[in-house]
C-alpha atoms as a PDB file:
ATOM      1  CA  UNK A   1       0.000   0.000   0.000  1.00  0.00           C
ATOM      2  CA  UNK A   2       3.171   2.206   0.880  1.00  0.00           C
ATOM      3  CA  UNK A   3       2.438   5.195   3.688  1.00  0.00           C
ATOM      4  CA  UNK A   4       2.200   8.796   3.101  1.00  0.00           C
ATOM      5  CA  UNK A   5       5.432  10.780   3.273  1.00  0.00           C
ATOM      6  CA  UNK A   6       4.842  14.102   5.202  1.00  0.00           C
ATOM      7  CA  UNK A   7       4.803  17.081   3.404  1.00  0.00           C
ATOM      8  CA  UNK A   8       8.697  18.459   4.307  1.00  0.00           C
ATOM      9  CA  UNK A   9       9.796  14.939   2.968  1.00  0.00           C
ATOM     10  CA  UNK A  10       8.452  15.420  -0.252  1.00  0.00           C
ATOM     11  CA  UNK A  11       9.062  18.999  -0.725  1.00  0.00           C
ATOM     12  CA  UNK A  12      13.068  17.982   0.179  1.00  0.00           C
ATOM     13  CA  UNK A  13      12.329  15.134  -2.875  1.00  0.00           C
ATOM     14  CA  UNK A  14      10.983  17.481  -5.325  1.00  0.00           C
ATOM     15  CA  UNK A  15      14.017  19.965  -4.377  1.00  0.00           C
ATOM     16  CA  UNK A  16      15.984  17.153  -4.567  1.00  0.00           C
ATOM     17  CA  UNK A  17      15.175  16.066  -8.131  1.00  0.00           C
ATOM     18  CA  UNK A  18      14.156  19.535  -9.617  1.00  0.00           C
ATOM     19  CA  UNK A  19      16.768  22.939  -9.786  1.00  0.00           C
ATOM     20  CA  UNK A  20      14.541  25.195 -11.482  1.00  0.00           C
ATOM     21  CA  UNK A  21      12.706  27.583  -9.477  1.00  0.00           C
ATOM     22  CA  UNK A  22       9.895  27.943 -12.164  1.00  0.00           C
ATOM     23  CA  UNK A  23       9.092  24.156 -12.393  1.00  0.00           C
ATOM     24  CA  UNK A  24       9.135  23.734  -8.317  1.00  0.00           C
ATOM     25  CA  UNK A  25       6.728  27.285  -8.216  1.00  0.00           C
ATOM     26  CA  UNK A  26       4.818  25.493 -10.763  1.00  0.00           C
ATOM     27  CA  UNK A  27       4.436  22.347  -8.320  1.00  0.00           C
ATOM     28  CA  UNK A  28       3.336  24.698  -5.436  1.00  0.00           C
ATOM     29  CA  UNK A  29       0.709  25.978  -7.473  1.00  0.00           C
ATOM     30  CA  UNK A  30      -0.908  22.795  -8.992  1.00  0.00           C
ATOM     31  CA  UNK A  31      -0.544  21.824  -4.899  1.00  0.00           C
ATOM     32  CA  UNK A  32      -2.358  24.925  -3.865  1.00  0.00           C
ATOM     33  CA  UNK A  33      -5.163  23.740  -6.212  1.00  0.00           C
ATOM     34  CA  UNK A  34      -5.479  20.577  -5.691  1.00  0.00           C
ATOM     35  CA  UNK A  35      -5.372  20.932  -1.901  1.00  0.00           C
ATOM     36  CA  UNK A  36      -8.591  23.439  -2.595  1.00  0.00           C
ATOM     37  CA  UNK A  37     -10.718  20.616  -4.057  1.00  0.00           C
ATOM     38  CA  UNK A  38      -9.753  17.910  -1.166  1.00  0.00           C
ATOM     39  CA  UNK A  39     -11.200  20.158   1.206  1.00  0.00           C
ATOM     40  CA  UNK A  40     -13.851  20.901  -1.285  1.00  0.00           C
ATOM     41  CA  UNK A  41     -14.523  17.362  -1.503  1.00  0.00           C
ATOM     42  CA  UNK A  42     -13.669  15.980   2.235  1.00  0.00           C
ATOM     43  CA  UNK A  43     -10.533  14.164   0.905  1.00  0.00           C
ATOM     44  CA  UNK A  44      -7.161  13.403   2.402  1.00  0.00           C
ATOM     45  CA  UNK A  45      -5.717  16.781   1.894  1.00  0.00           C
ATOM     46  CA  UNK A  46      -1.670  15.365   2.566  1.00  0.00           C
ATOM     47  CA  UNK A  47      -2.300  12.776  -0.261  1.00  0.00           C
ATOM     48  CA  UNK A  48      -3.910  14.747  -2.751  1.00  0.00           C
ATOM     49  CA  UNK A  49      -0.925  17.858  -2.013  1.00  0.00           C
ATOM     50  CA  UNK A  50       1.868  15.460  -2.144  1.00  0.00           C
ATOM     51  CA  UNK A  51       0.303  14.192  -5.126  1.00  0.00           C
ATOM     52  CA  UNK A  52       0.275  17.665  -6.802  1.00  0.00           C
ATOM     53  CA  UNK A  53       3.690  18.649  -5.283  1.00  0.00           C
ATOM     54  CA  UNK A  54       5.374  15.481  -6.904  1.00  0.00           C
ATOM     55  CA  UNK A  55       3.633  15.031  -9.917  1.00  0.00           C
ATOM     56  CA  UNK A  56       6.698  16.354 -11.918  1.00  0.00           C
ATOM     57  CA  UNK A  57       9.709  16.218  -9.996  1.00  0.00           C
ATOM     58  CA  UNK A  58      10.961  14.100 -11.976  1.00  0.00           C
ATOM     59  CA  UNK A  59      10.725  16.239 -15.469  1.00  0.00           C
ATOM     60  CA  UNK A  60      14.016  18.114 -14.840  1.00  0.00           C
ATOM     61  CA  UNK A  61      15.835  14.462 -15.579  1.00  0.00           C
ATOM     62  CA  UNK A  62      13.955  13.246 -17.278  1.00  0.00           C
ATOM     63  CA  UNK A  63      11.975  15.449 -19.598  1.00  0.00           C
ATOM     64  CA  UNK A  64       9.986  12.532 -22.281  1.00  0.00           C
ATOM     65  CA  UNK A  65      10.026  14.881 -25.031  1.00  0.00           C
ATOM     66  CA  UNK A  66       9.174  11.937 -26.618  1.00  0.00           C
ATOM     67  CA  UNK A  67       6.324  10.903 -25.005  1.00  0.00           C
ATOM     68  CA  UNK A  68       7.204   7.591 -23.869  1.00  0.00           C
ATOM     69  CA  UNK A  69       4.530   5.407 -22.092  1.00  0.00           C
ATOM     70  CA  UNK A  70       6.825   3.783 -19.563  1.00  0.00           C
ATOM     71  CA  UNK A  71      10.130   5.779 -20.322  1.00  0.00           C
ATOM     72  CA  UNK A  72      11.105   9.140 -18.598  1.00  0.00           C
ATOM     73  CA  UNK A  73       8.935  11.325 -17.090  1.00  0.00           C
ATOM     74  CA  UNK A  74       6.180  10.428 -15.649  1.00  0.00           C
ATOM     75  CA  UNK A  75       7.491   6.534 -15.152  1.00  0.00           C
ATOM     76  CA  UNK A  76      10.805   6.931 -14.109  1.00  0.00           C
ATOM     77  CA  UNK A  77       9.820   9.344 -11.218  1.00  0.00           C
ATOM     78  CA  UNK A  78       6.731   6.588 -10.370  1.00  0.00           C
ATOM     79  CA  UNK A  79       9.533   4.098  -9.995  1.00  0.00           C
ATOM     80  CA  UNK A  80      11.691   6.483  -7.515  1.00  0.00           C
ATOM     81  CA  UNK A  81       8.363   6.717  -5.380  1.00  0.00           C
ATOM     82  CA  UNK A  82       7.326   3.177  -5.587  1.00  0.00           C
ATOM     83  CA  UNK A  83      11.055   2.491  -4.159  1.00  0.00           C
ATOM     84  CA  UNK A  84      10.410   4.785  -1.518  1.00  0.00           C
ATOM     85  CA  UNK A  85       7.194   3.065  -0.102  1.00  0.00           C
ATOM     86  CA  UNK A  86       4.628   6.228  -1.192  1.00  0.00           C
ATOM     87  CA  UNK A  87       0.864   5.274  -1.981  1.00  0.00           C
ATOM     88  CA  UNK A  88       0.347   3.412  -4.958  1.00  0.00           C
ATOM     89  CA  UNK A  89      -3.120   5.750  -4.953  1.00  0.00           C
ATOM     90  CA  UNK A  90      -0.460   8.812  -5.411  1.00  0.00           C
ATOM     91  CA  UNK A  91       1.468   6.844  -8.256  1.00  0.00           C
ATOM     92  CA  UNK A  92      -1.270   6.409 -10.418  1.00  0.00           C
ATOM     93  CA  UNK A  93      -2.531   9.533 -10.078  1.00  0.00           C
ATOM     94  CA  UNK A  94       0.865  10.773 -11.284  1.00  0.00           C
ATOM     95  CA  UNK A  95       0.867   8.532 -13.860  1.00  0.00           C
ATOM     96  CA  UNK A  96      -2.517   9.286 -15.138  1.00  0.00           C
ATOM     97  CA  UNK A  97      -2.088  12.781 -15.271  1.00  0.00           C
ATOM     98  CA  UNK A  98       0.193  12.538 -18.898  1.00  0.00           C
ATOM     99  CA  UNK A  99      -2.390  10.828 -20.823  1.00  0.00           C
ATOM    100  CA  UNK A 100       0.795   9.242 -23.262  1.00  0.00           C
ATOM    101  CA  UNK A 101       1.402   6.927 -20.377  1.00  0.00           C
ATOM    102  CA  UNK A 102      -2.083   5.012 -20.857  1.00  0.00           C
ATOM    103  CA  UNK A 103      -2.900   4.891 -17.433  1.00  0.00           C
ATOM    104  CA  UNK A 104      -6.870   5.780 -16.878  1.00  0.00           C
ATOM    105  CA  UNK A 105      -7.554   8.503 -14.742  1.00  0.00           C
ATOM    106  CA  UNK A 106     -10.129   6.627 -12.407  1.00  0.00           C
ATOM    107  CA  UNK A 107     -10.308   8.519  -8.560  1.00  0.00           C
ATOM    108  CA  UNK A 108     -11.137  11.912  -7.969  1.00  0.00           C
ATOM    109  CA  UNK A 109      -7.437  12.174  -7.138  1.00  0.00           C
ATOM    110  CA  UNK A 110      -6.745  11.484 -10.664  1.00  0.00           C
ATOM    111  CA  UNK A 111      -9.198  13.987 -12.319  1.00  0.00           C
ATOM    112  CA  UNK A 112      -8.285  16.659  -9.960  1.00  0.00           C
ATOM    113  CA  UNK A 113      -4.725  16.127 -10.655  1.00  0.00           C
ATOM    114  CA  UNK A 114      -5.236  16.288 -14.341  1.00  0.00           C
ATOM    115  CA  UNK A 115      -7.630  19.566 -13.974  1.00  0.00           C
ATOM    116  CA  UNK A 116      -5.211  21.506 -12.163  1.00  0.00           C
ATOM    117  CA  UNK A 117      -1.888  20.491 -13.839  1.00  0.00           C
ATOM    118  CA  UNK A 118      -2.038  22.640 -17.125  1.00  0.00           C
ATOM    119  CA  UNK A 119      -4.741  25.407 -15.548  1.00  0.00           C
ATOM    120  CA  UNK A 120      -2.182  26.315 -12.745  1.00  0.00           C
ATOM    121  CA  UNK A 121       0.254  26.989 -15.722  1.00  0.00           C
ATOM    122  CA  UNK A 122      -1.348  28.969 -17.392  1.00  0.00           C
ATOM    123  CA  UNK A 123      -2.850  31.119 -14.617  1.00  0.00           C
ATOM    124  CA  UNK A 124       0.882  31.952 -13.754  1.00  0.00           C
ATOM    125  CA  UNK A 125       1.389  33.055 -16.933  1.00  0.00           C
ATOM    126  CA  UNK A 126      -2.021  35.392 -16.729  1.00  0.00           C
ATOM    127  CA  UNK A 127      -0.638  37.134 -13.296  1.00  0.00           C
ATOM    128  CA  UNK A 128       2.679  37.254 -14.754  1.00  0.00           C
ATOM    129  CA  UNK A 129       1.544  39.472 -17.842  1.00  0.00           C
ATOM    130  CA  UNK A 130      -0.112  41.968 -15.091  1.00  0.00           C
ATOM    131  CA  UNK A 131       1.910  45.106 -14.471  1.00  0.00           C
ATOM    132  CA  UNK A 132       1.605  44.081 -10.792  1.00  0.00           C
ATOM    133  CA  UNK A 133       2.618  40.098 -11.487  1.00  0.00           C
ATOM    134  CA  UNK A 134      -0.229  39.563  -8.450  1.00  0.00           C
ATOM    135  CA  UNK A 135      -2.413  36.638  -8.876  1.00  0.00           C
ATOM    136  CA  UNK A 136      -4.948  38.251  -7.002  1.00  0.00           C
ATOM    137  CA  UNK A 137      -5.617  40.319  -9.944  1.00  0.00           C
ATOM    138  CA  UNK A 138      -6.373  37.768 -12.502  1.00  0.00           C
ATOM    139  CA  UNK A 139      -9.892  37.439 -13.432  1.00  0.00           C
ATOM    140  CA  UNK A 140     -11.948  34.224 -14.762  1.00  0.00           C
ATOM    141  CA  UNK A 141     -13.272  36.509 -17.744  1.00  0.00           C
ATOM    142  CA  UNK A 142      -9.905  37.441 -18.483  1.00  0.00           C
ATOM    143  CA  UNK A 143      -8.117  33.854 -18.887  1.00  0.00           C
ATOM    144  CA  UNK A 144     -10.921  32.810 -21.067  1.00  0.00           C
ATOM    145  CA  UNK A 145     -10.384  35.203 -23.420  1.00  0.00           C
ATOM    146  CA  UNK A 146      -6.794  34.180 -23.181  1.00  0.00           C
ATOM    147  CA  UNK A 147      -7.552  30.675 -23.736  1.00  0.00           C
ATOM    148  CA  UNK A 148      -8.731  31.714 -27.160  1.00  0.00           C
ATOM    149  CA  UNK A 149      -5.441  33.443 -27.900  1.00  0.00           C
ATOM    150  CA  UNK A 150      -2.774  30.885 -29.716  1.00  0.00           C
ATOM    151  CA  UNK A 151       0.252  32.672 -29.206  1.00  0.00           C
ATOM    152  CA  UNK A 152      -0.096  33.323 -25.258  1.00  0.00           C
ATOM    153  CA  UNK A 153       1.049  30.672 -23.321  1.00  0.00           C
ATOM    154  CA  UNK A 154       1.880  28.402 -26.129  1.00  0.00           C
ATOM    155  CA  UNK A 155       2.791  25.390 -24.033  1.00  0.00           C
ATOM    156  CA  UNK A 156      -0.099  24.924 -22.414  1.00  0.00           C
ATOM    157  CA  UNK A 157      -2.755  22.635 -23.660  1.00  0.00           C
ATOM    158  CA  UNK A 158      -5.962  24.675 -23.614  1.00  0.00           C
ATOM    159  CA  UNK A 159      -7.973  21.160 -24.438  1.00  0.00           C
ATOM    160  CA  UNK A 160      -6.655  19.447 -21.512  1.00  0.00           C
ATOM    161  CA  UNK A 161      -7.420  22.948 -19.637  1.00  0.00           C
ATOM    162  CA  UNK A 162     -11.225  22.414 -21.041  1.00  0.00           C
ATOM    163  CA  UNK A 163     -11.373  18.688 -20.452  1.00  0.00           C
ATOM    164  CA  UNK A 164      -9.868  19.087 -16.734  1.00  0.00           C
ATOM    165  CA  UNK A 165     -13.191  20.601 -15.935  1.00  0.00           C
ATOM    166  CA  UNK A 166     -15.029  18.509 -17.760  1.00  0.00           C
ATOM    167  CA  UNK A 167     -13.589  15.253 -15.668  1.00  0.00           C
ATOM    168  CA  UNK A 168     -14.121  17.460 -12.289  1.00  0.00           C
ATOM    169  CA  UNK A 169     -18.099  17.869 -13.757  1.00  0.00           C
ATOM    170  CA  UNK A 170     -17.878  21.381 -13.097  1.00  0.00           C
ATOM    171  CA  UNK A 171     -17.788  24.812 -15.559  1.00  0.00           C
ATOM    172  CA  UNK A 172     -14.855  26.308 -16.325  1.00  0.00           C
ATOM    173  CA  UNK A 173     -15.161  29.592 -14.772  1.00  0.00           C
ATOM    174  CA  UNK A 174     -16.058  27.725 -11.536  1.00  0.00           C
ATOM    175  CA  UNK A 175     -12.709  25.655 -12.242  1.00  0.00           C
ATOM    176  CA  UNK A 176     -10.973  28.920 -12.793  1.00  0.00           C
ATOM    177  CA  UNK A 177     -12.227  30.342  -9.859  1.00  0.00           C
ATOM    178  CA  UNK A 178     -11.215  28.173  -7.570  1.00  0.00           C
ATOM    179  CA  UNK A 179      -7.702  27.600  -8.645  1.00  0.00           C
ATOM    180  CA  UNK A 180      -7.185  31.039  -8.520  1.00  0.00           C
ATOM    181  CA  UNK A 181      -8.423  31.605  -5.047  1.00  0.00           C
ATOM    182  CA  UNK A 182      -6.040  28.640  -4.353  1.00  0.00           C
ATOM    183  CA  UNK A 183      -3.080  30.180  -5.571  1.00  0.00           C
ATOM    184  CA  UNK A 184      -3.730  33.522  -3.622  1.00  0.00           C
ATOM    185  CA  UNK A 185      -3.102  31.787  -0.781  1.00  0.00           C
ATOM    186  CA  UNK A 186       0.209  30.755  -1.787  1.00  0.00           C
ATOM    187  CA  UNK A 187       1.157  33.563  -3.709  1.00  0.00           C
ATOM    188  CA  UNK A 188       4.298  35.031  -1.518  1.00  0.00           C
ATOM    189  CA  UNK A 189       5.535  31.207  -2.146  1.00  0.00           C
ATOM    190  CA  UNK A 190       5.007  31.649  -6.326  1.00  0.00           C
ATOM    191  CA  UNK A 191       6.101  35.091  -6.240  1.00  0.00           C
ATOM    192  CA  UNK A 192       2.774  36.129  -7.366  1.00  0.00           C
ATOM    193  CA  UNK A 193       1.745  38.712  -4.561  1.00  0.00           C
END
């Protein structure tokens, strides 16, 4: 079954594995989100953050540009937990959250995952295009219109963004809501406030 790391122990993991300041501020804000909808849901807050917090430390070694199923990033970094005795509920969810691995997202840890991975992206890249960089002042109306715009945020995949709330069975300005209420309470730790 493995047992729950606390939340130090994975955050000295993730440091650990990943260098870049942008990628671990990314895993603090998919955290922030997904701790929002355990609590919105009754769920085991620790497992669902550590979840969030881990679900790409391994990217920085191994990236899976590629898009391996069981190569790279996300396996690797499922191996390097499994070793280390965390949840196998926690694995798949990290698993399932890059659809290329083939693992179905099946818990409401696995949707949430998904939901919040690319949205927490791209909401950082909303506050960062303020002339304030604050969170706090991005608006649901706002990132939908930037959904619609191509050439902002390139990376992100605005389908999975739209799906994400699909799989949570909830709109997507209630989805973008809440994620952004998450991440203003974390947004000293994102440099977002």
């Amino acid at each position: 079954m493995g047992s729950l790391p606390s939340r130090e122990e994975a955050w000295k993991l993730l440091c650990e594995y990943t260098q870049s300041e942008s990628l671990r501020k990314h895993a603090l804000a998919v955290e922030s989100c997904v701790r929002a909808y355990a609590r919105k849901n009754g769920a085991d807050e620790e497992l669902w953050g550590c979840a969030a917090l881990l679900h790409d430390f391994d990217y920085e070694r191994w990236p899976n540009a590629e898009h391996h199923p069981d190569k790279e990033h996300p396996a690797q970094g499922s191996e390097v937990l499994r070793e280390r005795g965390y949840p196998e509920e926690m694995i798949h969810a990290i698993l399932a959250h890059a659809d290329y691995t083939g693992v179905k997202r099946e818990s409401a840890l696995d949707h949430t995952l998904f939901a919040c991975d690319e949205l927490a992206g791209f909401l950082t890249a909303c506050a960062l295009i303020k002339p304030s960089k604050r969170i706090a002042e991005v608006e649901a109306a706002s990132v939908k219109k930037k959904l619609k715009d191509k050439a902002f945020a390139r990376g992100v995949n605005r389908e999975d963004v739209r799906r994400g709330a699909e799989e949570l069975g909830i709109s997507l300005d209630e989805h973008i809501a809440t994620c952004i209420t998450a991440m203003c309470g974390v947004a000293n730790e994102l440099g977002l406030a």
